[in-house]
N, C-alpha and C. Protein backbone atom coordinates (compact mmCIF):
# COMPACT_ATOMS: atom_id res chain seq x y z
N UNK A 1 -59.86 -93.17 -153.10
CA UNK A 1 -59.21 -91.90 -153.32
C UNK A 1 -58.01 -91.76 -152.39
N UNK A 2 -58.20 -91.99 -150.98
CA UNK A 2 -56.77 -92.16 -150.34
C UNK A 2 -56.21 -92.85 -150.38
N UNK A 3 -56.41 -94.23 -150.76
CA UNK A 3 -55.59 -95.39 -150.99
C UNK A 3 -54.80 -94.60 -152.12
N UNK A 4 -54.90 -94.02 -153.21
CA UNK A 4 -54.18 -93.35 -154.56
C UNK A 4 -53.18 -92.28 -154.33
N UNK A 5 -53.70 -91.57 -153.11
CA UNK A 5 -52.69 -90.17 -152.68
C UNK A 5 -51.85 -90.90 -151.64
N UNK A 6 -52.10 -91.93 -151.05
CA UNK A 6 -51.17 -92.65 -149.95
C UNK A 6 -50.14 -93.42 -150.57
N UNK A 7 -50.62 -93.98 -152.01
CA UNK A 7 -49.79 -95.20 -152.26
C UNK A 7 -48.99 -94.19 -153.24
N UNK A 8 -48.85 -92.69 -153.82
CA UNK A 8 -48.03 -92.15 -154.20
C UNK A 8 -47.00 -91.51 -153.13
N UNK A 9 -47.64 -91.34 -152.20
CA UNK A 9 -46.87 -90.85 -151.03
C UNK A 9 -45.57 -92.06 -150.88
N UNK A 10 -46.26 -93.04 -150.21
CA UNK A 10 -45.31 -94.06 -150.25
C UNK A 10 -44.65 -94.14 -150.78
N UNK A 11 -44.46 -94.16 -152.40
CA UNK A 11 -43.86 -94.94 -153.81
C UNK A 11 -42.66 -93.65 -153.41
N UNK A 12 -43.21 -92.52 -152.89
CA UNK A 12 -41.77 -91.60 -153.03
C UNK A 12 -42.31 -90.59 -154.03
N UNK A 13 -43.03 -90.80 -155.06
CA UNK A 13 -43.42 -89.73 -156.25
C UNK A 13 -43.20 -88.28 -155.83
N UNK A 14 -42.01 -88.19 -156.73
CA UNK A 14 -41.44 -86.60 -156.49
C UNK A 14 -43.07 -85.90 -156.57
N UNK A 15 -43.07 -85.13 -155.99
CA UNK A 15 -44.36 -84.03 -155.77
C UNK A 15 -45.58 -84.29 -155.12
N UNK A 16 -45.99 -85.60 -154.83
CA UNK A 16 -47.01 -86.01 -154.29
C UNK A 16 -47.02 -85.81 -153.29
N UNK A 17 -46.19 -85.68 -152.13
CA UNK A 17 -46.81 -84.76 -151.08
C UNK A 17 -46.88 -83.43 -151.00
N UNK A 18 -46.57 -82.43 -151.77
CA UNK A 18 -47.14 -81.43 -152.30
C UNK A 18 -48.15 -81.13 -152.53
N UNK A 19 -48.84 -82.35 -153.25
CA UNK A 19 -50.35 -81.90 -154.45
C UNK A 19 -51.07 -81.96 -153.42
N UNK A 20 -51.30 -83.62 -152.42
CA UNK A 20 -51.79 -83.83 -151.18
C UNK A 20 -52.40 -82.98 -150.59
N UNK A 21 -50.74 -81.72 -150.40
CA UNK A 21 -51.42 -81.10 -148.88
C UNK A 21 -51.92 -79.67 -149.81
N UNK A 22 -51.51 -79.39 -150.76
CA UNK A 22 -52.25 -78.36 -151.49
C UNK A 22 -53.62 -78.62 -151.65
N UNK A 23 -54.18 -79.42 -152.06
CA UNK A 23 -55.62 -80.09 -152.12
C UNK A 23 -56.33 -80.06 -151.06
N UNK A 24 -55.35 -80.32 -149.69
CA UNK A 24 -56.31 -80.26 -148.43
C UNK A 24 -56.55 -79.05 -148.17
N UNK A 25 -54.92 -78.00 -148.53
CA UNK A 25 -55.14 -76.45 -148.05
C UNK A 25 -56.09 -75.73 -148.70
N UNK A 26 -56.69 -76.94 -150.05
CA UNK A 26 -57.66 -75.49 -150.74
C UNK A 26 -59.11 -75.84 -149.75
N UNK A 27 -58.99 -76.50 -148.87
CA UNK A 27 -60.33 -76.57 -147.92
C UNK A 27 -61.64 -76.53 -148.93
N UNK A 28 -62.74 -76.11 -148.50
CA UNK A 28 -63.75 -76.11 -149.36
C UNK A 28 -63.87 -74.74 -150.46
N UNK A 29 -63.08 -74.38 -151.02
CA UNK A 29 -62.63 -73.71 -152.16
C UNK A 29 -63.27 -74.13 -153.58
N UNK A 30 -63.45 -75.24 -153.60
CA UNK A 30 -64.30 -75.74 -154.47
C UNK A 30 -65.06 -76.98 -154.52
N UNK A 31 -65.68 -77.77 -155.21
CA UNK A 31 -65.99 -78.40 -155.01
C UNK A 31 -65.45 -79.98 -155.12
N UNK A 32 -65.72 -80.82 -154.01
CA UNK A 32 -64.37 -82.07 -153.34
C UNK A 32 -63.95 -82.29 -154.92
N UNK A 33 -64.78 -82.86 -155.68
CA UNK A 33 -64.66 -83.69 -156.71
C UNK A 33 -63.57 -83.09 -157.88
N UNK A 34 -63.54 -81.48 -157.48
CA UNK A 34 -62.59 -81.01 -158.90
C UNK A 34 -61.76 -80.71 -157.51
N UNK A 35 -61.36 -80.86 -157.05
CA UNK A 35 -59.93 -80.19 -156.00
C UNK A 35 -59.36 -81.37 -155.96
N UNK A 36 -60.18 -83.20 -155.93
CA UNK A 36 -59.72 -83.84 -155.98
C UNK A 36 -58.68 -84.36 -157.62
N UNK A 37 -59.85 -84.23 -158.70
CA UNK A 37 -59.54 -84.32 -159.73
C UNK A 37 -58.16 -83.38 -160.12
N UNK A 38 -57.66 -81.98 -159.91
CA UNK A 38 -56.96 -81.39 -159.54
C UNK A 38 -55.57 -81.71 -159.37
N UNK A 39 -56.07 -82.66 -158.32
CA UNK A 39 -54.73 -82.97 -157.58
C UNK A 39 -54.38 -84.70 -158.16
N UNK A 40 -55.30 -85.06 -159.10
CA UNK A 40 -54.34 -86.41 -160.07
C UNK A 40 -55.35 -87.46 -159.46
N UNK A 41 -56.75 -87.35 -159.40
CA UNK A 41 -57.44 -88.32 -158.95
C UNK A 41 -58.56 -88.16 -160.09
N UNK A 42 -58.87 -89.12 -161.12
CA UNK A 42 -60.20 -88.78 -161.30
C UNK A 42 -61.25 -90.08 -160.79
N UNK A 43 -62.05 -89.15 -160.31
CA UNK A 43 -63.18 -90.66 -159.83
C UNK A 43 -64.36 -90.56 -160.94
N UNK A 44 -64.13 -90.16 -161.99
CA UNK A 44 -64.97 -90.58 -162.90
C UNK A 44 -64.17 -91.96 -164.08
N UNK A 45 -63.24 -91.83 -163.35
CA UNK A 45 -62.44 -93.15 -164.24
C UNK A 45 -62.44 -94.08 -163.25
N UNK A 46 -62.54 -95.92 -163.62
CA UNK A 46 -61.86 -96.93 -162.88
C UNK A 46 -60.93 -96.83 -162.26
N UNK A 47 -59.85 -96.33 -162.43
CA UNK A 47 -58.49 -96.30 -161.87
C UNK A 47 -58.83 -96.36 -160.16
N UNK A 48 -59.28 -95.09 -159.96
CA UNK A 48 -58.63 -94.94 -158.63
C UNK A 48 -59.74 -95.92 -157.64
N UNK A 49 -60.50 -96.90 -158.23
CA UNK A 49 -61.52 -98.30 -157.42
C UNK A 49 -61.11 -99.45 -157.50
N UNK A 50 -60.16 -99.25 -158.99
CA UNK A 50 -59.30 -100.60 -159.27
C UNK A 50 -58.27 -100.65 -158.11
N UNK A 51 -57.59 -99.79 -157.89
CA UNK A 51 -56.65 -99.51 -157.10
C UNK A 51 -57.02 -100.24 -155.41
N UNK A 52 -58.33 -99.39 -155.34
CA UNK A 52 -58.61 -99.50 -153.98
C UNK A 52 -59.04 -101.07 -153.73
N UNK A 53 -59.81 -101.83 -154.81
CA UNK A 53 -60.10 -103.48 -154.65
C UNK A 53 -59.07 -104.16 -155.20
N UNK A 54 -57.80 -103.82 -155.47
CA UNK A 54 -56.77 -104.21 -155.54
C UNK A 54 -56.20 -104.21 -154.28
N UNK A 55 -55.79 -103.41 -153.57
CA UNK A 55 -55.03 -102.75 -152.37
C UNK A 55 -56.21 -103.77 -151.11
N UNK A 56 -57.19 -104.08 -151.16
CA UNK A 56 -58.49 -104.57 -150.12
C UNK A 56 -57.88 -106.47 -150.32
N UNK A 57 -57.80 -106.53 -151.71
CA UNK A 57 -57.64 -108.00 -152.28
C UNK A 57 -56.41 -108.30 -151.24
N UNK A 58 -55.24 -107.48 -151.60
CA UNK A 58 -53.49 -107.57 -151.12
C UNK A 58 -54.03 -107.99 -149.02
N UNK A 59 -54.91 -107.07 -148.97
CA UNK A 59 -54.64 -106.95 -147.16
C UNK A 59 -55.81 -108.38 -146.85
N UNK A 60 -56.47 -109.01 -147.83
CA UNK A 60 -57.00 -109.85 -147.41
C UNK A 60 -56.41 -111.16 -147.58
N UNK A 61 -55.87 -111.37 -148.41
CA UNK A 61 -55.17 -112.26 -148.55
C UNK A 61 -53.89 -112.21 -147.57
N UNK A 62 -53.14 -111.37 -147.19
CA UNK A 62 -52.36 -111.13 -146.03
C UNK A 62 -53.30 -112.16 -144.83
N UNK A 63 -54.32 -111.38 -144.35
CA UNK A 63 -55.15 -112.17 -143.34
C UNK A 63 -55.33 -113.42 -143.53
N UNK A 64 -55.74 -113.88 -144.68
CA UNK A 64 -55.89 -115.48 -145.23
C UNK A 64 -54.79 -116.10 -145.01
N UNK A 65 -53.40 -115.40 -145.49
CA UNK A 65 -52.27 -116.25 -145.05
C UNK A 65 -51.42 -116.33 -143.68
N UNK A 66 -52.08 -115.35 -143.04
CA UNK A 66 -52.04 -115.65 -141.28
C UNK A 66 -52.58 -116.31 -140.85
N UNK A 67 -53.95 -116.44 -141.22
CA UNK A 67 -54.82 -117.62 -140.71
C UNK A 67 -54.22 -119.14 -140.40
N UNK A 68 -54.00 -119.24 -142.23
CA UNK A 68 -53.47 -120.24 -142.38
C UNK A 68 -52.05 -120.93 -141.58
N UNK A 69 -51.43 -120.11 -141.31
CA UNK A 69 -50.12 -120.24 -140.54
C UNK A 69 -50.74 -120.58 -138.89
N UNK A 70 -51.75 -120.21 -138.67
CA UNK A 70 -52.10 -120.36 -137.30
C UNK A 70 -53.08 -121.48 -137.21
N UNK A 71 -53.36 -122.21 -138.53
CA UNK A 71 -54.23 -123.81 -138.58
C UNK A 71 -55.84 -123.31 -138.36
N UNK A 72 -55.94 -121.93 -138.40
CA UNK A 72 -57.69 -122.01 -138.27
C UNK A 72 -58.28 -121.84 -139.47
């Protein structure tokens, strides 16, 4: 779920730091799952796990190819 609101942050997506901090400001206002959904996340879909073992895959393989550069 933060890997999804971070990597729109990043990308620049006009409004996404908006929705972000609106979502945090509604504090416990409702419940996480629809404040999240709300704000452009649904975790009843793949998307936002694909994302995250996508984004886990990218930083491990980073490490794998440091390794490798250092012969261990």
């Amino acid at each position: 779920m933060a890997q999804d609101f971070a990597q729109r942050i990043l990308d620049k997506e006009p409004g996404a730091l908006a929705v972000y901090l609106k979502m945090l400001g509604a504090g416990g206002s409702a419940y996480p799952y629809d404040l999240v959904k709300a704000a452009g996340v649904d975790l009843a879909s793949p998307k936002p796990y694909q994302a995250l073992v996508a984004r886990m895959n990218g930083i491990m393989d980073q490490i794998e190819a440091s390794q490798a550069k250092r012969g261990k």
